[in-house]
N, C-alpha and C. Protein backbone atom coordinates (compact mmCIF):
# COMPACT_ATOMS: atom_id res chain seq x y z
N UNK A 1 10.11 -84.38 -28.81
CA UNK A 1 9.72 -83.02 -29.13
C UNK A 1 8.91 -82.44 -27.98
N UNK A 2 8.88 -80.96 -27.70
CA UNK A 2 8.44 -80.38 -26.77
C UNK A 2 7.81 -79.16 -27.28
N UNK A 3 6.45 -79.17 -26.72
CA UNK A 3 5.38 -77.94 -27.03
C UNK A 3 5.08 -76.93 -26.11
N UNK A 4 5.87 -75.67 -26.31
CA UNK A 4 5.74 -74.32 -25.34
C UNK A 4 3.80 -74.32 -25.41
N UNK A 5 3.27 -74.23 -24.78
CA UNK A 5 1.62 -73.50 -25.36
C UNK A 5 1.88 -72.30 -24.41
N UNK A 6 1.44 -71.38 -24.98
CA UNK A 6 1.45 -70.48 -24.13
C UNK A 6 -0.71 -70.08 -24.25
N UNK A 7 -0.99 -70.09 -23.29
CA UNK A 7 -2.66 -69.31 -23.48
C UNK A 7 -2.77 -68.38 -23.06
N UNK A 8 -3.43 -67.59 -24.10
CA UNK A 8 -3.56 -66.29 -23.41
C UNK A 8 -5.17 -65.35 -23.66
N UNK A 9 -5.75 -65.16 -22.60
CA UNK A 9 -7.06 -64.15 -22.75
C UNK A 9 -6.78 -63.00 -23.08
N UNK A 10 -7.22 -62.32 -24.38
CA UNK A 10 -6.86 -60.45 -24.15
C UNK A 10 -8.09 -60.04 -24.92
N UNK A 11 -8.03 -58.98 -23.96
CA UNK A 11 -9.03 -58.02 -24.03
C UNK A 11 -9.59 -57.63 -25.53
N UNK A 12 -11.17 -57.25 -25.63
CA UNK A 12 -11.46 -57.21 -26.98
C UNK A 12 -11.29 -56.08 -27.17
N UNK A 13 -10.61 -55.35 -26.60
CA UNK A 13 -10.36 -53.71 -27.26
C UNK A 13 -8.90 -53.32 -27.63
N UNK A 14 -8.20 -54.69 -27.38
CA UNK A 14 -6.88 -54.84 -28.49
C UNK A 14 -7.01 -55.76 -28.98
N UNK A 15 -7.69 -56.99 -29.02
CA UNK A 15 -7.15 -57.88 -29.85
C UNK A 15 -6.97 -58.20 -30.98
N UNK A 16 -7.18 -57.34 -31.81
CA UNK A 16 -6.84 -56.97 -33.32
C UNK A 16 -5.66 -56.25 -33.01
N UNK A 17 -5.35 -55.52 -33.02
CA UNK A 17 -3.87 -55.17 -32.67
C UNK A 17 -2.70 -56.08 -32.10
N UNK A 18 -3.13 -56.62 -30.94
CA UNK A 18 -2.31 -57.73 -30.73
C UNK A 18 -1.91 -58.74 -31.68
N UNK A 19 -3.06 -59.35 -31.83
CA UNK A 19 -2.69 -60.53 -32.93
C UNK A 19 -2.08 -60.41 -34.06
N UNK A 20 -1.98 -58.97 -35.03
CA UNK A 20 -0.63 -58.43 -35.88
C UNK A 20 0.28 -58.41 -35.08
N UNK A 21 0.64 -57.50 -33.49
CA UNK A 21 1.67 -57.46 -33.32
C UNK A 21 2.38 -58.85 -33.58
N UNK A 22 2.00 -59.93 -32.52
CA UNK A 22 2.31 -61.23 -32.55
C UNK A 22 2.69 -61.82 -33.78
N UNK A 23 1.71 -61.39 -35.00
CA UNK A 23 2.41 -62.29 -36.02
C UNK A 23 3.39 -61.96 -36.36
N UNK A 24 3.32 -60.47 -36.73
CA UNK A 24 4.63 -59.83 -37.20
C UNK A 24 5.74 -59.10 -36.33
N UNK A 25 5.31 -59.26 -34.99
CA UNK A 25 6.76 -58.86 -33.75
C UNK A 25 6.95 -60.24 -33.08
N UNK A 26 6.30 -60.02 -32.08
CA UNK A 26 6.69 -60.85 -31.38
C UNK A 26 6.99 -62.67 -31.30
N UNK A 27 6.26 -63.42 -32.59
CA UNK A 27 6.03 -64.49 -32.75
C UNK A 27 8.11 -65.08 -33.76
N UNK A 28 8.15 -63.55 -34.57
CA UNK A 28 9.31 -63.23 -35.17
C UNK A 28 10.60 -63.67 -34.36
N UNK A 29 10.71 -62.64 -33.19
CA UNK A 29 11.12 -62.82 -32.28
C UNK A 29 11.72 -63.86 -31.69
N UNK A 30 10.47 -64.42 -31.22
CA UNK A 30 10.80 -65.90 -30.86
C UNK A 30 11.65 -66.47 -31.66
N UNK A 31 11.15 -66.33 -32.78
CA UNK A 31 11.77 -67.99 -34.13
C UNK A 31 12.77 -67.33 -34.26
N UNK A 32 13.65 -65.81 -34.03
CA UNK A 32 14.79 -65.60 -34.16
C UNK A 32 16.00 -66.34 -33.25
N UNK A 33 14.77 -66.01 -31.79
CA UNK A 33 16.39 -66.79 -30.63
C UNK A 33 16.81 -68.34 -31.19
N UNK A 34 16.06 -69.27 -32.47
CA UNK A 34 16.66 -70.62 -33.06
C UNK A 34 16.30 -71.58 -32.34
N UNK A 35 15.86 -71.64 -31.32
CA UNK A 35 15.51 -72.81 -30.20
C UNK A 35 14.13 -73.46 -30.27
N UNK A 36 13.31 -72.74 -31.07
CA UNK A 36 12.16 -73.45 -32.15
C UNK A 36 12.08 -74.26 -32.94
N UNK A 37 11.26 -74.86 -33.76
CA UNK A 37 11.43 -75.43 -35.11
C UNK A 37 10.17 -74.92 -35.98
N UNK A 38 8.90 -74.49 -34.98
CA UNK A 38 7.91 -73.99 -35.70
C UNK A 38 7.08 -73.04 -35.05
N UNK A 39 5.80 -72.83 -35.18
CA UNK A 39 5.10 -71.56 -34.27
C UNK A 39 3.71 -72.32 -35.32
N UNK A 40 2.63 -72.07 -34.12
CA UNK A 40 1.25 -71.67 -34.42
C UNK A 40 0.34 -70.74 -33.52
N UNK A 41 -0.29 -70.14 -33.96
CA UNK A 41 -1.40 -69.49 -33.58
C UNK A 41 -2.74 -70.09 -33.43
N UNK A 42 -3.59 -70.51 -32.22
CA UNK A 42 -4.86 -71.14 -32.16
C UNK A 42 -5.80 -70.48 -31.68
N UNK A 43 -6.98 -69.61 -31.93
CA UNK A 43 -7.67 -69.46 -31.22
C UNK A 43 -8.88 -70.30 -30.64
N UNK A 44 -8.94 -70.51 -29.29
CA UNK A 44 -9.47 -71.51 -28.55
C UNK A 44 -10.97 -71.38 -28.95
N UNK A 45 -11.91 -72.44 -29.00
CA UNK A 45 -13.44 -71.86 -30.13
C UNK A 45 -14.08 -72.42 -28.14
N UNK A 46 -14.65 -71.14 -28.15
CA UNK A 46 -15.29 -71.12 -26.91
C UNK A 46 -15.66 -70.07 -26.22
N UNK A 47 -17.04 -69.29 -25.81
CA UNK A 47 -17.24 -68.44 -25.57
C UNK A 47 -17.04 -67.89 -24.08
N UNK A 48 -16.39 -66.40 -24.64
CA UNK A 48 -15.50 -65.57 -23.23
C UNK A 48 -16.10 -64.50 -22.99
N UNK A 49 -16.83 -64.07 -22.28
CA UNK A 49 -17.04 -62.90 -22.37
C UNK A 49 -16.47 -61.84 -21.99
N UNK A 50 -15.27 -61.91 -21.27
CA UNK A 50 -14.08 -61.34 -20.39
C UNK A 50 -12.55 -61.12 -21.88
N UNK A 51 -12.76 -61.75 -22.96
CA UNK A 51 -11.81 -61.26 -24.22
C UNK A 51 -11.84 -62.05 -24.85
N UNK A 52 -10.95 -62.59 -25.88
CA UNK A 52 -10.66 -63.75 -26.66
C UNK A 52 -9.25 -64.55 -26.32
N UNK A 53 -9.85 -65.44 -26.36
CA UNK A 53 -8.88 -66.64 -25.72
C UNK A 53 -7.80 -67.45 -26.97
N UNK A 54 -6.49 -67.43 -27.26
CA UNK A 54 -5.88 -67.93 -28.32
C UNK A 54 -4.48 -68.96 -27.38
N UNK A 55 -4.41 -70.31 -27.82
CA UNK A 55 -3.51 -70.65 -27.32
C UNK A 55 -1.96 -70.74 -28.63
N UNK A 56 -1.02 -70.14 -28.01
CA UNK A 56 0.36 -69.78 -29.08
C UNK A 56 1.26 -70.94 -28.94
N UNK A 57 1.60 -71.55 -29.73
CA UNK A 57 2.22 -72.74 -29.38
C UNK A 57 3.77 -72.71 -29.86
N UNK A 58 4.86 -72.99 -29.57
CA UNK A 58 6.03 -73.08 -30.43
C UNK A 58 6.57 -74.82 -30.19
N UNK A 59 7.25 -75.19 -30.94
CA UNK A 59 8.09 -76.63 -31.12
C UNK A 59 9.21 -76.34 -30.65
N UNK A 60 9.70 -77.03 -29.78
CA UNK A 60 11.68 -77.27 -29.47
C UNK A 60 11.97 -78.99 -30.28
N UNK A 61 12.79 -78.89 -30.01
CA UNK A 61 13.56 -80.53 -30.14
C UNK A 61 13.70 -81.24 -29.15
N UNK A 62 13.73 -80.65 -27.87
CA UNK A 62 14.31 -81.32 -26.40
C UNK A 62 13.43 -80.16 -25.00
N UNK A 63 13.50 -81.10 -24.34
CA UNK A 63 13.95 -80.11 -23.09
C UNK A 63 14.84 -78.77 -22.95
N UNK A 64 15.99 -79.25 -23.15
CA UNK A 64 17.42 -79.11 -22.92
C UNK A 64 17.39 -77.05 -23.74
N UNK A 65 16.44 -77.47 -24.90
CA UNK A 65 16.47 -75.86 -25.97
C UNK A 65 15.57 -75.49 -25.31
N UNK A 66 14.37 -75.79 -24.56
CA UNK A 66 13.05 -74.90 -24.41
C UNK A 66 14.08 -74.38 -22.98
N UNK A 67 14.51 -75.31 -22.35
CA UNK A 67 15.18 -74.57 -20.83
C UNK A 67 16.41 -73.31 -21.26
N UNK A 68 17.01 -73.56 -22.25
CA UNK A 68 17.87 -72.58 -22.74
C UNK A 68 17.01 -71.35 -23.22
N UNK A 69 16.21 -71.72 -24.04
CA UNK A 69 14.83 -70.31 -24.38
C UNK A 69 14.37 -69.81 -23.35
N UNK A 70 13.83 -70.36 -21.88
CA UNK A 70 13.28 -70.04 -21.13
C UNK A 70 13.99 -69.21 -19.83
N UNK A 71 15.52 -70.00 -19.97
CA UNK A 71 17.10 -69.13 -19.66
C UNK A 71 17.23 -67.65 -20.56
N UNK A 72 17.45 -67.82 -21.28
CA UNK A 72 18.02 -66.65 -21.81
C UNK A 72 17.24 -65.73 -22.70
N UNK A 73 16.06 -66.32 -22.72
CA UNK A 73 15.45 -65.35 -23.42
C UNK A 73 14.05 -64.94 -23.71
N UNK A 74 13.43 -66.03 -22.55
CA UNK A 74 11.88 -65.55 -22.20
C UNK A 74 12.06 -64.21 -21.01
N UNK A 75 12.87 -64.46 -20.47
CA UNK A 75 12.61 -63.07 -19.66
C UNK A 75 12.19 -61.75 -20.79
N UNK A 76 13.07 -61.26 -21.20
CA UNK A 76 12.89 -60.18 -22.32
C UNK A 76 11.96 -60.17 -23.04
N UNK A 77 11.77 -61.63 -23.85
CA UNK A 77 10.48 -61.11 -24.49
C UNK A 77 8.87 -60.79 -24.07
N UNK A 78 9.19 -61.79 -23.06
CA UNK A 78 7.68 -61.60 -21.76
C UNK A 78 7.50 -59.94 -21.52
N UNK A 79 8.82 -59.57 -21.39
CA UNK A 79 8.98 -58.19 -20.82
C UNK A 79 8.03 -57.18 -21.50
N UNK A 80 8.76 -57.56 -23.19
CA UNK A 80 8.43 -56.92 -24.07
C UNK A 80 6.72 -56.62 -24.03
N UNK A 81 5.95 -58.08 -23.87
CA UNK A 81 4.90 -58.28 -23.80
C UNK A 81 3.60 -57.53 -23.04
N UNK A 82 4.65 -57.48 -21.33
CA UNK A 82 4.07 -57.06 -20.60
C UNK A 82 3.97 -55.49 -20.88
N UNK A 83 5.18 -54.65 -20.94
CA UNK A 83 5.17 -53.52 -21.71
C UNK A 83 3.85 -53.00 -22.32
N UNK A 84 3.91 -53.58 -23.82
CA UNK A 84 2.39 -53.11 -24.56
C UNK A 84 1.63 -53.88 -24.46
N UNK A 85 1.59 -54.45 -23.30
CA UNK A 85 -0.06 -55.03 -23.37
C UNK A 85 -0.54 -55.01 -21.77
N UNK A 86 0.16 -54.90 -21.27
CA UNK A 86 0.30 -54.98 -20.00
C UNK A 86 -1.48 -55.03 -18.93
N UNK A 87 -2.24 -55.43 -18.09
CA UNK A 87 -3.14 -55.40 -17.97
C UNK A 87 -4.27 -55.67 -19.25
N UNK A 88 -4.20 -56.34 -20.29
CA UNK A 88 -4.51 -56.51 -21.32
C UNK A 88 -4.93 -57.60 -21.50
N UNK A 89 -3.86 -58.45 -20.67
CA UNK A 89 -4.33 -60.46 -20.97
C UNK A 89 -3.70 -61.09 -20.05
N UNK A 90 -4.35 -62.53 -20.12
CA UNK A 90 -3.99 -62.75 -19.20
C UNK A 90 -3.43 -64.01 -19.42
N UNK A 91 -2.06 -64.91 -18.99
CA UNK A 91 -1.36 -65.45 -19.66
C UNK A 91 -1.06 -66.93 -19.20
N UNK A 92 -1.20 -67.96 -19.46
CA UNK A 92 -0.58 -69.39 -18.67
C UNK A 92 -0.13 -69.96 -19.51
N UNK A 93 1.26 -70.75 -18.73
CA UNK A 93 1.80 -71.70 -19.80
C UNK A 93 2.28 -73.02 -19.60
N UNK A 94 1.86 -73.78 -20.54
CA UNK A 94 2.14 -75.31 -20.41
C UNK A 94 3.20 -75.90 -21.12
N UNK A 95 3.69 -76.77 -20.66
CA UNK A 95 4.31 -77.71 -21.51
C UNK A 95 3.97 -79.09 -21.92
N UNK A 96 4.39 -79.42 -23.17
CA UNK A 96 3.56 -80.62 -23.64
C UNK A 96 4.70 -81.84 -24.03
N UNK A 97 4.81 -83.01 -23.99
CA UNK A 97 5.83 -83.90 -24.31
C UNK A 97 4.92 -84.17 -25.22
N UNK A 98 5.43 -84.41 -27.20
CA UNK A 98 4.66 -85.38 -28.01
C UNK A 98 5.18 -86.85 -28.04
N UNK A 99 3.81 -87.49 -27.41
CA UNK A 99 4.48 -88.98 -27.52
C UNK A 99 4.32 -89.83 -28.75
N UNK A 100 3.67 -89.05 -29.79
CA UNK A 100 2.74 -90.09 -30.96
C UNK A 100 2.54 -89.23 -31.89
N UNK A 101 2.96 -89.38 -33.11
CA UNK A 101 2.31 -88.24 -34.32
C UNK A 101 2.56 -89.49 -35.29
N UNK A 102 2.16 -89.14 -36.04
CA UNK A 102 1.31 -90.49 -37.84
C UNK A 102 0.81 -89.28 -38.71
């Protein structure tokens, strides 16, 4: 299994706005292109004084689906992202291999 995290800082003068959009657009979105299996929302507990810090996580099954998501269909939604929020947050992303869950 493979863990998109995406982290992202945004500004405290959307981040109530954002974080609906996300639940209810953009997080949608994602779990539509199928190359998921789940989605969470984390906000990171640690003080920012520059916005609030939340890391977004999604599940693949393989490699093989996150590179196909990241093919065909992170361009667009990033797009989307950058669009309305644009200068807003600020964004890094990791990938995680799970080697162990109980």
């Amino acid at each position: 299994m493979i863990i998109y995290n995406v982290t992202l800082n945004v500004d405290n003068d959307v981040h109530t706005e954002w974080l609906e959009w996300m639940k209810h657009t953009h997080i949608p979105d994602v779990m539509a292109t199928g190359m998921f299996l789940d989605s969470r929302i984390c906000r990171v507990l640690a003080e920012d004084e520059g916005g609030i810090t939340y890391a977004v996580q999604y599940t693949c099954a393989d490699m093989a689906t996150y590179e196909r998501y990241r093919d065909q269909h992170a361009p667009r939604l990033q797009a989307e992202t950058q669009k309305r929020y644009g200068g807003k947050f600020a964004a890094f992303r990791t990938l995680l291999e799970v080697m162990h869950t109980s």
